[in-house]
C-alpha atoms as a PDB file:
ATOM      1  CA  UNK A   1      86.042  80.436  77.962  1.00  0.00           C
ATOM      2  CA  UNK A   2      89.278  79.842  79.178  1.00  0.00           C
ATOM      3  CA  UNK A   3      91.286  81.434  81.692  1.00  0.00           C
ATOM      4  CA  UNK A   4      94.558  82.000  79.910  1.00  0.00           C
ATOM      5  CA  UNK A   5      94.669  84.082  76.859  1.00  0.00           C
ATOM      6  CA  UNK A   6      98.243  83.211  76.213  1.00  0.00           C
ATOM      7  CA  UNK A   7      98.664  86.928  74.829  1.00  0.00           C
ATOM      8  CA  UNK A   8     100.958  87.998  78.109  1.00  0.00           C
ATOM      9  CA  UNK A   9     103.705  85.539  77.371  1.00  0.00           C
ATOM     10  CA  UNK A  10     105.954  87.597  76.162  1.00  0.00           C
ATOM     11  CA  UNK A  11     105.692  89.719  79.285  1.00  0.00           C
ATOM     12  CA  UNK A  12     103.292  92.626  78.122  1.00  0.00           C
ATOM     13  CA  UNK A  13      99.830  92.724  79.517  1.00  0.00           C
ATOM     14  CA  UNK A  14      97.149  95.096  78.599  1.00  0.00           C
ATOM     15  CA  UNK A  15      95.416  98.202  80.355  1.00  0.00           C
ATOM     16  CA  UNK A  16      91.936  98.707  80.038  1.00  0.00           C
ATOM     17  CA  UNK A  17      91.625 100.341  76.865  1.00  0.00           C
ATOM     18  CA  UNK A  18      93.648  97.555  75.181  1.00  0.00           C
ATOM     19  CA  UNK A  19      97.068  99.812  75.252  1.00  0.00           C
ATOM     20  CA  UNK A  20     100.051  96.893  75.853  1.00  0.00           C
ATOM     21  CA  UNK A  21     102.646  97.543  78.402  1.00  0.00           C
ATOM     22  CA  UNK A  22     105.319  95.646  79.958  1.00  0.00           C
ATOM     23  CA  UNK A  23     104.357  93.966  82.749  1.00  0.00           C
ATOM     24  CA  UNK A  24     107.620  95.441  84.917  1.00  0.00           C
ATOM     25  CA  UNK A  25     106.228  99.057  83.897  1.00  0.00           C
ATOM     26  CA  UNK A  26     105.708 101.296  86.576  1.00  0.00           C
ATOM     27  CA  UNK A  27     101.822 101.311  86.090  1.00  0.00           C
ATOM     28  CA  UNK A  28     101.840  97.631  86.797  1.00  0.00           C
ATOM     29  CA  UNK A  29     103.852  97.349  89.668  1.00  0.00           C
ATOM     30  CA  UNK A  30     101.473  99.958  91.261  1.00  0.00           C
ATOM     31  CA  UNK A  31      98.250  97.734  89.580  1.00  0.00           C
ATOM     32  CA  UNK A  32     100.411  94.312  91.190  1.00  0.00           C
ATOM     33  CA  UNK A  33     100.647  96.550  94.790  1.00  0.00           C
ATOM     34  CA  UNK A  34      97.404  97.118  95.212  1.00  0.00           C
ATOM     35  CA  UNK A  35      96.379  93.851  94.610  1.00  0.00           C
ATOM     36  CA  UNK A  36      98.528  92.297  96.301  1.00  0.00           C
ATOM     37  CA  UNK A  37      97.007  94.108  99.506  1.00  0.00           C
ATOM     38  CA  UNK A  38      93.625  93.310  98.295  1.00  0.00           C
ATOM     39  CA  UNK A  39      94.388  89.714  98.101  1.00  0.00           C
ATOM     40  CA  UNK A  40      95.497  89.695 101.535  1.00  0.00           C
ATOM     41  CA  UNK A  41      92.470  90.996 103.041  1.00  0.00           C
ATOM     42  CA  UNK A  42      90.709  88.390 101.701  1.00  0.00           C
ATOM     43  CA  UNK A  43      93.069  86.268 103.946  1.00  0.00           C
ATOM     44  CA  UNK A  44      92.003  87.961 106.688  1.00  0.00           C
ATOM     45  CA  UNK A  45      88.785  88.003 106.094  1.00  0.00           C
ATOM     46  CA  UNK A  46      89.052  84.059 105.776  1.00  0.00           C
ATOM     47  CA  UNK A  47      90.199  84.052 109.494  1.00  0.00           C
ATOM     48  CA  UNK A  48      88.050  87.157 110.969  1.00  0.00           C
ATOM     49  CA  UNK A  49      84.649  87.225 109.216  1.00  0.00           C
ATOM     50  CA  UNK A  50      84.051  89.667 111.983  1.00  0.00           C
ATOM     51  CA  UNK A  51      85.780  92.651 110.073  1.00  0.00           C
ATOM     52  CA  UNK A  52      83.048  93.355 107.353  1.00  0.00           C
ATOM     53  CA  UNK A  53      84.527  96.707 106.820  1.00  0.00           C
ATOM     54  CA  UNK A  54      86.851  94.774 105.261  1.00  0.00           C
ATOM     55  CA  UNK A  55      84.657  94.011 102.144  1.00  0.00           C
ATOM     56  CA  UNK A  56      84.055  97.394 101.128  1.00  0.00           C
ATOM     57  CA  UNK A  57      87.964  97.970 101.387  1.00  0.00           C
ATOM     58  CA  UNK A  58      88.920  95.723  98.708  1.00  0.00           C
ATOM     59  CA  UNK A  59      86.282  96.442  96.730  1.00  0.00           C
ATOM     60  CA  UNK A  60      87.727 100.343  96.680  1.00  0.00           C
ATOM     61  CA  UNK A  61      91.119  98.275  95.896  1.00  0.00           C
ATOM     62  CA  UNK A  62      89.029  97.301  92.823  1.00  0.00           C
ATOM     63  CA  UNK A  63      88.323 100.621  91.975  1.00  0.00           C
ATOM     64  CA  UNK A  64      91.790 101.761  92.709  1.00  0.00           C
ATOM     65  CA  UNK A  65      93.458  99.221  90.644  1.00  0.00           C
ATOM     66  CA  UNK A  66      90.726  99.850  87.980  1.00  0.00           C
ATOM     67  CA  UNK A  67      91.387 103.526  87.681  1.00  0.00           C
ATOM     68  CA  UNK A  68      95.211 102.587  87.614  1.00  0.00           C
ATOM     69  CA  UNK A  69      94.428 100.342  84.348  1.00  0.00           C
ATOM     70  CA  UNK A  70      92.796 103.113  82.933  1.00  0.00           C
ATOM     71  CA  UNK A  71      88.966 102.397  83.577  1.00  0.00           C
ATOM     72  CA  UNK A  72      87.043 105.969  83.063  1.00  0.00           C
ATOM     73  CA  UNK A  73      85.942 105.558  87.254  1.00  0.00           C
ATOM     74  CA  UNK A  74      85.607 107.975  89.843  1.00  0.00           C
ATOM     75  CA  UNK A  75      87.132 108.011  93.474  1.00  0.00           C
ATOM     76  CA  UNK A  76      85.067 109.857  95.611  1.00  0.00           C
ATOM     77  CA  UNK A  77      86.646 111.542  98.356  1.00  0.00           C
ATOM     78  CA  UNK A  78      84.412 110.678 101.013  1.00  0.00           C
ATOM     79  CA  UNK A  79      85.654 106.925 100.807  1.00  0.00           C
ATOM     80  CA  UNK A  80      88.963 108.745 102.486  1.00  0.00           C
ATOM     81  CA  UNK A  81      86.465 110.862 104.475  1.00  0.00           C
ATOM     82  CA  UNK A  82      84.733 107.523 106.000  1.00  0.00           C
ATOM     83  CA  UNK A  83      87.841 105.572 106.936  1.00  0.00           C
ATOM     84  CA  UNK A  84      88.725 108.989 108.960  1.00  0.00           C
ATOM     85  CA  UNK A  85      86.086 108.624 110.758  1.00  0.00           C
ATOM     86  CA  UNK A  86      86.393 105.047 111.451  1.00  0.00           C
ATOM     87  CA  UNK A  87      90.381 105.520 112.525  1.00  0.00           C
ATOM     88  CA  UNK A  88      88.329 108.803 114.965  1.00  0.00           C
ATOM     89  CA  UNK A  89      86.255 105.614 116.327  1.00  0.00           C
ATOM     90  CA  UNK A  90      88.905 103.401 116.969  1.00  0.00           C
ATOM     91  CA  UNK A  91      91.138 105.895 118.482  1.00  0.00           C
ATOM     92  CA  UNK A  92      89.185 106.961 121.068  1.00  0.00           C
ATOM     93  CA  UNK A  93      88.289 103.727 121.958  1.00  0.00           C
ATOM     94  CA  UNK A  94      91.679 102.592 122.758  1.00  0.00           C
ATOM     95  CA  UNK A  95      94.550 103.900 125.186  1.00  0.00           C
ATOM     96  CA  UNK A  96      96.658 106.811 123.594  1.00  0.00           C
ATOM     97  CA  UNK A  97     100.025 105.475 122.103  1.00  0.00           C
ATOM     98  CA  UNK A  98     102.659 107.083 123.663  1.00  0.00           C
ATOM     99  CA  UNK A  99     105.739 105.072 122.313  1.00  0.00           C
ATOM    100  CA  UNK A 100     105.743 103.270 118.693  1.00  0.00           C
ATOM    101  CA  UNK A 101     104.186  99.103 119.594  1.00  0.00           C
ATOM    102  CA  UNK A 102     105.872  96.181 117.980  1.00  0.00           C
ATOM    103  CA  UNK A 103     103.812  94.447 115.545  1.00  0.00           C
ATOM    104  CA  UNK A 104     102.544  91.724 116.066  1.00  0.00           C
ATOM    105  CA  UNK A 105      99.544  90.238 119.295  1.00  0.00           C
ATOM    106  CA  UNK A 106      96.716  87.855 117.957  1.00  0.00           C
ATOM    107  CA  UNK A 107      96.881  86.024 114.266  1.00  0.00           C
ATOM    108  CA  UNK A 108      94.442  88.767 112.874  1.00  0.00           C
ATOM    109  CA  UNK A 109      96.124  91.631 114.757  1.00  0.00           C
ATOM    110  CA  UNK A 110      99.386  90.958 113.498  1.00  0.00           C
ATOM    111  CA  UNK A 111      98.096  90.309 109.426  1.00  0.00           C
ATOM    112  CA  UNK A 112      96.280  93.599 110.149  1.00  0.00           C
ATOM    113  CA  UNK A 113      99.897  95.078 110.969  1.00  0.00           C
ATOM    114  CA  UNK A 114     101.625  93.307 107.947  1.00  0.00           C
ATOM    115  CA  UNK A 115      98.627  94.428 105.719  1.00  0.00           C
ATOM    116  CA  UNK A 116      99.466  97.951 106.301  1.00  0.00           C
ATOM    117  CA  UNK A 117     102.790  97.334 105.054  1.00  0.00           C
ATOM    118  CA  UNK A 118     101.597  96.095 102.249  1.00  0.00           C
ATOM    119  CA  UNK A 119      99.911  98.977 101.479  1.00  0.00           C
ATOM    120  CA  UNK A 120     102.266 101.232 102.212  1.00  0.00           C
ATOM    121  CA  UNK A 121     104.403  99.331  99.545  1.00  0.00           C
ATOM    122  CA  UNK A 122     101.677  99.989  96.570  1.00  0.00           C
ATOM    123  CA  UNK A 123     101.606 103.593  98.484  1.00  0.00           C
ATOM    124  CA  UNK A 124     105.112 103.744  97.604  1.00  0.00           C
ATOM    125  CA  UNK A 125     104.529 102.149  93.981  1.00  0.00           C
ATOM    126  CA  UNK A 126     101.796 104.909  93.226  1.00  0.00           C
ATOM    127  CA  UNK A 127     104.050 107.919  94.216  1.00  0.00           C
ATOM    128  CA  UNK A 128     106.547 106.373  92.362  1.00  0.00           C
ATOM    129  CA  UNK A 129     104.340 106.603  89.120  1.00  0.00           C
ATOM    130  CA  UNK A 130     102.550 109.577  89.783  1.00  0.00           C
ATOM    131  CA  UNK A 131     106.227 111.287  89.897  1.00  0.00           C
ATOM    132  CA  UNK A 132     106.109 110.138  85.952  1.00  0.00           C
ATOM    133  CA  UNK A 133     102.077 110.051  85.548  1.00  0.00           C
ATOM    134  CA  UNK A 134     100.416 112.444  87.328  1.00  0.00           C
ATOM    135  CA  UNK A 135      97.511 110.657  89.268  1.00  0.00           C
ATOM    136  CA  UNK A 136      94.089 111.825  90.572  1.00  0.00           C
ATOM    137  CA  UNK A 137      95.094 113.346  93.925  1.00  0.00           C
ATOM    138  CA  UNK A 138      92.280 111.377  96.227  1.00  0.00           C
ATOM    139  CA  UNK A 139      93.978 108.197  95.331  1.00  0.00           C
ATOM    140  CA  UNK A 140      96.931 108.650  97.051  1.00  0.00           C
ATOM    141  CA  UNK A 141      95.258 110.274  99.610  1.00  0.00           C
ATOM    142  CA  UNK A 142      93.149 107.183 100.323  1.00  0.00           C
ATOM    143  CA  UNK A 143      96.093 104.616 100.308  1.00  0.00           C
ATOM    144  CA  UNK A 144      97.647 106.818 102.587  1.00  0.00           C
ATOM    145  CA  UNK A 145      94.965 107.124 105.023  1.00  0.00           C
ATOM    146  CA  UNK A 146      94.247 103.155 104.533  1.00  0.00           C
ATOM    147  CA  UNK A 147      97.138 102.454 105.851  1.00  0.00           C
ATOM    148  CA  UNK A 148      96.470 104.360 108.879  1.00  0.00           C
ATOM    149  CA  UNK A 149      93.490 102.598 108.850  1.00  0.00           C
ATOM    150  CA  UNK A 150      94.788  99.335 109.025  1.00  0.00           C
ATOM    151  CA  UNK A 151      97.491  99.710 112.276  1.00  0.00           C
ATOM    152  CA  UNK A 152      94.628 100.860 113.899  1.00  0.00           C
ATOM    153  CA  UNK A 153      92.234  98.157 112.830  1.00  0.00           C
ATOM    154  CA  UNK A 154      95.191  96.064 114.168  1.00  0.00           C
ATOM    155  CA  UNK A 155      95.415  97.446 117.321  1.00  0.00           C
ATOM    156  CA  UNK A 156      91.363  97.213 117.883  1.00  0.00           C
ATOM    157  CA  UNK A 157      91.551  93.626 117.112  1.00  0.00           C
ATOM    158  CA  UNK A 158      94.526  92.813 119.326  1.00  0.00           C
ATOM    159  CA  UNK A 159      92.788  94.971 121.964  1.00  0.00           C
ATOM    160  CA  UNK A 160      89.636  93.280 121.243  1.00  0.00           C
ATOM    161  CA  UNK A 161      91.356  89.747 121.720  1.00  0.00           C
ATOM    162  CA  UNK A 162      93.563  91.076 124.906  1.00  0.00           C
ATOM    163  CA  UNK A 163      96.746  91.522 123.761  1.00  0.00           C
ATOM    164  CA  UNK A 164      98.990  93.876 125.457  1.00  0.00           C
ATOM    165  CA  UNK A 165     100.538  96.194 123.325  1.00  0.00           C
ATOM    166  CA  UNK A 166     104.850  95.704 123.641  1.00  0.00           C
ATOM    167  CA  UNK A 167     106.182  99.156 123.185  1.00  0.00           C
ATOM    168  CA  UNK A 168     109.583  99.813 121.472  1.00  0.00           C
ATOM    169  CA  UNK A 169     111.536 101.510 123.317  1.00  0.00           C
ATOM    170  CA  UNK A 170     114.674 102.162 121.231  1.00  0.00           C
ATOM    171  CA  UNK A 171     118.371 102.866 122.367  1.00  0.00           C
ATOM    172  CA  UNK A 172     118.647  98.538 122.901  1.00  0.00           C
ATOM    173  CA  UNK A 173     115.944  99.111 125.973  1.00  0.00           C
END
């Protein structure tokens, strides 16, 4: 079977019930966000095969994306509920933040950093729809909270490779 179906060439692809939409629509850029994010946790993955957690991430980026499409899945809240308590983990682990830190440290740190934008980006795409769409409440909850998840995954791995936090001071300090 081949890959290309040649039936988005006109720039409309189709959701999961077969409904065509424009690929610029709002529901797509949020679909195109998300993976986007997932994709790049595979790159980090590819450099840190350490970060496992990682795995079950992107496969809730699946869901997430799936649910967008309009697949008839569930989010369950305790997905949210476990990264909590991961970020809890983490966060006691490591000195309190008392100023906001640059991004940046090791080569995993810093894509954990830039991964969290990234997700704060399809964060931004998903309010965006659900302001026209109204969306099931636990998955903006969850994006939210992932992104959390991921500065302080960032900061674990930078600790974990000794990096020094830089702090930003502000004011041209």
């Amino acid at each position: 079977m081949a890959v290309y179906t040649k039936k988005g060439d006109k720039g409309e692809t189709s959701l999961f019930r077969g409904t065509r939409v424009d690929k610029s629509s709002l529901r797509i850029r949020a679909i195109g966000a998300i993976d986007e994010a997932n994709s790049y946790l595979g790159i980090i993955l590819a450099e840190d095969s350490g970060l496992q957690e990682l795995k079950e991430v992107q496969r809730n980026l699946f869901t997430v994306g799936s649910i967008l499409a309009g697949a008839p899945l569930r989010f369950a809240k305790s997905k949210t509920k476990k990264i909590e308590r991961a970020i809890d983990k983490i966060e006691g682990a490591l000195p309190v933040l008392k100023n906001f830190i640059l991004p940046g440290g090791s080569g995993v740190g810093a894509r954990l950093f830039f991964a969290r934008t990234l997700v704060r980006r399809a964060e931004r795409a998903l309010v965006r729809l659900n302001a026209i769409t109204p969306l099931k409440p636990e998955l903006l909850v969850y994006i939210n909270r992932l992104s959390d998840y991921l500065f302080m995954l960032g900061r674990q791995v930078n600790h974990r490779d000794g990096m020094t936090e830089e702090a930003w001071r502000g004011r041209g300090k």
